[in-house]
N, C-alpha and C. Protein backbone atom coordinates (compact mmCIF):
# COMPACT_ATOMS: atom_id res chain seq x y z
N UNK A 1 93.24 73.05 125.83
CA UNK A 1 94.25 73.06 124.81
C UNK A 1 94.22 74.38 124.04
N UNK A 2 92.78 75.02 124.00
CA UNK A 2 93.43 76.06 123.08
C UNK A 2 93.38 77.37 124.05
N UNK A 3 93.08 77.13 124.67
CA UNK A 3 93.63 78.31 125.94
C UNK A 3 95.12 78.43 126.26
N UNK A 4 95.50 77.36 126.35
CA UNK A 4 97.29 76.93 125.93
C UNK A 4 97.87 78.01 125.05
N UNK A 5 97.45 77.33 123.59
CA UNK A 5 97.65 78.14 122.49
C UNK A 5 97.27 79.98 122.55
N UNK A 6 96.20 79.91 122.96
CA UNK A 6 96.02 81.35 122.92
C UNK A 6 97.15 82.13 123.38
N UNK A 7 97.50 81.67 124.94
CA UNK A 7 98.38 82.20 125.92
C UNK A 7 99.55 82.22 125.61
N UNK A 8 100.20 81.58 124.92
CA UNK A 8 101.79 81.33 124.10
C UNK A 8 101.91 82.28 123.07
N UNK A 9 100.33 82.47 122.28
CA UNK A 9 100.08 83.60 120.62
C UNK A 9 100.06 84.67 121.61
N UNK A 10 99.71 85.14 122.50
CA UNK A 10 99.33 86.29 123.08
C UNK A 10 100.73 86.87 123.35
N UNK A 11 101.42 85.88 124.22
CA UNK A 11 102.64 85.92 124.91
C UNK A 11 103.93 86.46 123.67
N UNK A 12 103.95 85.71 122.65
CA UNK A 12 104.52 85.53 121.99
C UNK A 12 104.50 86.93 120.97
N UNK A 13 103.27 87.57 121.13
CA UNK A 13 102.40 89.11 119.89
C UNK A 13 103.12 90.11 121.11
N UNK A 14 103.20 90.26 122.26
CA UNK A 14 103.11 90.89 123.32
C UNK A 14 105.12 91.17 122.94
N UNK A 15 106.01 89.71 122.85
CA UNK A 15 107.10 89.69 122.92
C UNK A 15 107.82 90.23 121.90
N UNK A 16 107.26 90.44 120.97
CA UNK A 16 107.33 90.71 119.59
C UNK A 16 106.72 92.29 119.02
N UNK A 17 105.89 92.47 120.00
CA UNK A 17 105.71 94.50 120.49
C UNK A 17 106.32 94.98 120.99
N UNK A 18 107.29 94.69 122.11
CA UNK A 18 108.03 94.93 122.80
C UNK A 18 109.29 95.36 122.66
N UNK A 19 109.62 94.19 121.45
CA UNK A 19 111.07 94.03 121.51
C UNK A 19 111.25 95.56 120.32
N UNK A 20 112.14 95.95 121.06
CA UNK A 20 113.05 97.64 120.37
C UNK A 20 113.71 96.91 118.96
N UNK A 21 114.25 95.88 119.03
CA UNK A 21 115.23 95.55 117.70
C UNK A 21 114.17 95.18 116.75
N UNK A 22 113.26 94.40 116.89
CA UNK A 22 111.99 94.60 116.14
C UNK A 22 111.55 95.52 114.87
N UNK A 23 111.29 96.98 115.56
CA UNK A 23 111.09 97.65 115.17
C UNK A 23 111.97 99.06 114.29
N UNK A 24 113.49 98.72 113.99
CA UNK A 24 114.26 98.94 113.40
C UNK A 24 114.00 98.88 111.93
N UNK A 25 113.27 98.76 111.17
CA UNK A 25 113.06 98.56 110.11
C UNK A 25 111.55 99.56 109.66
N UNK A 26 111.19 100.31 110.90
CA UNK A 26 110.03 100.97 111.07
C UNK A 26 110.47 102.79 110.24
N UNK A 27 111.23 103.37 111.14
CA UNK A 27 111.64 104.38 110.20
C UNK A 27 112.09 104.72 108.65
N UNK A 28 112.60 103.58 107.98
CA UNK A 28 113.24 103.02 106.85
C UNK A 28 111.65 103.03 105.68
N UNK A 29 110.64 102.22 106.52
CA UNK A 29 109.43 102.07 105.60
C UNK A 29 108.47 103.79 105.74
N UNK A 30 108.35 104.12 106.90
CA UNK A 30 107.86 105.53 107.29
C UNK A 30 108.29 106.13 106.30
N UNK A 31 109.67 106.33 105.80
CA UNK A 31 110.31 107.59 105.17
C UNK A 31 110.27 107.29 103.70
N UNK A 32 110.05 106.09 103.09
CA UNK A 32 110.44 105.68 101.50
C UNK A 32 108.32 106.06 101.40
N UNK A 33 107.63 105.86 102.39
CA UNK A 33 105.80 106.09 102.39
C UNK A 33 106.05 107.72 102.19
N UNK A 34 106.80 107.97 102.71
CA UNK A 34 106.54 110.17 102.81
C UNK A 34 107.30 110.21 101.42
N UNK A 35 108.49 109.79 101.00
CA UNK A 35 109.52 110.24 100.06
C UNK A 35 108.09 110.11 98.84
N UNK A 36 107.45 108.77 98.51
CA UNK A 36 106.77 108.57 97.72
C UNK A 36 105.40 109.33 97.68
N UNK A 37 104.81 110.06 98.40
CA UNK A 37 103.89 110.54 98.51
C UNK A 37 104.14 111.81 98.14
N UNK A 38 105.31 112.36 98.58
CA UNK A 38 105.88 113.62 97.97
C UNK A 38 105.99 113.61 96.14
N UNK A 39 106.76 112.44 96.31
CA UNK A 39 106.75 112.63 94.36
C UNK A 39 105.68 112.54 93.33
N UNK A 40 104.69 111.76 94.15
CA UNK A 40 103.49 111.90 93.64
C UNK A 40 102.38 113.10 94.02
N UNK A 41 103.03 113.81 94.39
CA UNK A 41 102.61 115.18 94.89
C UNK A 41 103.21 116.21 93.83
N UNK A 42 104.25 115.98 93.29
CA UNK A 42 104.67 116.74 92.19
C UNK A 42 104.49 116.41 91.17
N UNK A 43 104.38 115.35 90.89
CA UNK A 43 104.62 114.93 89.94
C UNK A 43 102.32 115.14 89.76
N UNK A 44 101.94 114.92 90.13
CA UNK A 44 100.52 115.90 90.01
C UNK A 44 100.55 116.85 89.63
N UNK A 45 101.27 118.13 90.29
CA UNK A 45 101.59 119.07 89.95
C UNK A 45 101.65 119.43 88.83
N UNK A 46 102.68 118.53 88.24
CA UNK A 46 103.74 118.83 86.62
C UNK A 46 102.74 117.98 85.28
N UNK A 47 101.74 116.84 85.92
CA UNK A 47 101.06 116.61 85.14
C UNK A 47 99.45 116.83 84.76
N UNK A 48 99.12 117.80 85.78
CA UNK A 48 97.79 118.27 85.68
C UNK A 48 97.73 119.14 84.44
N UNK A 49 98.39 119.58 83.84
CA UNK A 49 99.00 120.05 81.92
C UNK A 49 98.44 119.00 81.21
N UNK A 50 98.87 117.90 81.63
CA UNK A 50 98.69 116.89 80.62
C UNK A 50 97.40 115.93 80.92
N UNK A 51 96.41 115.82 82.04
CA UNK A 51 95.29 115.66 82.30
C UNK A 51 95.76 114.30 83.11
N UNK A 52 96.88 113.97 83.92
CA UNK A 52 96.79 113.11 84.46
C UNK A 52 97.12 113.57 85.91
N UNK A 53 95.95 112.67 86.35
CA UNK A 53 96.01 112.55 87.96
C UNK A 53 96.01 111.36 88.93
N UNK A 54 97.82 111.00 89.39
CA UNK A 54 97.57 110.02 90.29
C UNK A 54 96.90 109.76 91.77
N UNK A 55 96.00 109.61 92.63
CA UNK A 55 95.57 109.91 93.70
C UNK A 55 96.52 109.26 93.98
N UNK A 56 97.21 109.88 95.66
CA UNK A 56 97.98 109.76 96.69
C UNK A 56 97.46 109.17 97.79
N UNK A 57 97.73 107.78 97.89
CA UNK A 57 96.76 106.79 98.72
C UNK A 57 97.96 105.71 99.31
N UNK A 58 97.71 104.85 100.26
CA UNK A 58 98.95 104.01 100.99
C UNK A 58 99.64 103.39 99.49
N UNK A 59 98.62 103.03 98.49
CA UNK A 59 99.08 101.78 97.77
C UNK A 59 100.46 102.64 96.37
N UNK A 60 99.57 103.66 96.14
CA UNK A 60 100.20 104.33 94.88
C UNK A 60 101.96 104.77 95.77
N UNK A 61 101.95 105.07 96.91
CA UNK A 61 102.98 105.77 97.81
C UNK A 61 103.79 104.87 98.24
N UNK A 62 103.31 103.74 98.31
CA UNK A 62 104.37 102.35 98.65
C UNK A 62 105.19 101.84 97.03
N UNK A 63 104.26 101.70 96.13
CA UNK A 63 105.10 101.43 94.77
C UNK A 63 106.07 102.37 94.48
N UNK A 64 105.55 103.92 94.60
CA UNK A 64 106.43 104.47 94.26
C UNK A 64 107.76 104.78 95.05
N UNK A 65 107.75 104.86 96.10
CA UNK A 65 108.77 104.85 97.30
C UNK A 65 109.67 103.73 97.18
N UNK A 66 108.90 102.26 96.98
CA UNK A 66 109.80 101.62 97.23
C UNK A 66 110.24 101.10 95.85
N UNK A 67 109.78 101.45 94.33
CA UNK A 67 110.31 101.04 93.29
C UNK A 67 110.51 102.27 92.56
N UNK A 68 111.05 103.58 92.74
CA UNK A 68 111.36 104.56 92.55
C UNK A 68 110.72 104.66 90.91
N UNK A 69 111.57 105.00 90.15
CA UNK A 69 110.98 104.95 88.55
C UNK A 69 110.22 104.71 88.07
N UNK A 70 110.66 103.07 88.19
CA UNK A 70 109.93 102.02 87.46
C UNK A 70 108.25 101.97 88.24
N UNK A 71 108.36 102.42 89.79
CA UNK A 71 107.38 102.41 90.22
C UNK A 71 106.22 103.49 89.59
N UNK A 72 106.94 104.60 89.41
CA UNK A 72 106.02 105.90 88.71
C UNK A 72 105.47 105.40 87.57
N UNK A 73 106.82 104.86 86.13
CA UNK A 73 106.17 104.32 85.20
C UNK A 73 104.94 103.81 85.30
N UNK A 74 105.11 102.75 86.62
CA UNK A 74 103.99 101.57 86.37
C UNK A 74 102.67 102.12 86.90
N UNK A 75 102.85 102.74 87.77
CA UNK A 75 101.44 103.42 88.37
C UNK A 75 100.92 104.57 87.63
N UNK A 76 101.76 105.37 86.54
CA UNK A 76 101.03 105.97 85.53
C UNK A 76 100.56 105.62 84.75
N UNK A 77 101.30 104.39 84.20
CA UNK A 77 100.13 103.50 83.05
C UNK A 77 99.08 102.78 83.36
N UNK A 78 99.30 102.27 84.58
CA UNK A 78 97.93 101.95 85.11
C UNK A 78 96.95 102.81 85.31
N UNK A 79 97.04 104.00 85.39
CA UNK A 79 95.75 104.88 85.89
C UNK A 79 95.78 105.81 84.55
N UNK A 80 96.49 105.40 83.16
CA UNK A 80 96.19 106.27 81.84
C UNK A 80 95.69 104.96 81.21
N UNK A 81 96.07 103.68 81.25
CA UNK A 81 95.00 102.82 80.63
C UNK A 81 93.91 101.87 81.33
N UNK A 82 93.98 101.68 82.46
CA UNK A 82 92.67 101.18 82.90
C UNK A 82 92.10 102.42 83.75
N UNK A 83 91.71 103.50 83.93
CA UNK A 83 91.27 104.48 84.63
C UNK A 83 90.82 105.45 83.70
């Protein structure tokens, strides 16, 4: 029985790598990860004056990419009051 199962999860991970329409949503996340990594690349830049430094890591580059502003806001106050 769970050799069954395995072979259907396998089958099923395999069908789901494969498939091209799948992966349509892959360039879209790639580019908002670079867009955000960039702004937090300047935005370092423009605030090393003012003694703040966000490290540029998957997590800080996904908030900011994908919540533009509000994302910067929030990840600067987090790393000026708990950091």
């Amino acid at each position: 029985m769970k050799l069954a199962f395995t072979v259907i999860f396998v089958c099923l991970l395999l069908f789901g790598l494969f498939n091209l329409k799948s992966f349509k949503w892959l360039p879209t996340i790639i580019t908002k990860l670079a867009i955000g990594a960039l702004v937090l690349f300047f935005l370092n830049l423009v605030s090393s004056y003012f003694g703040l430094h966000i490290p540029i890591n998957l997590f800080t580059s996904t908030v900011v990419g994908f919540c533009g502003i509000p994302g910067i806001i929030t990840v600067a106050s987090l790393f000026l009051f708990f950091l």
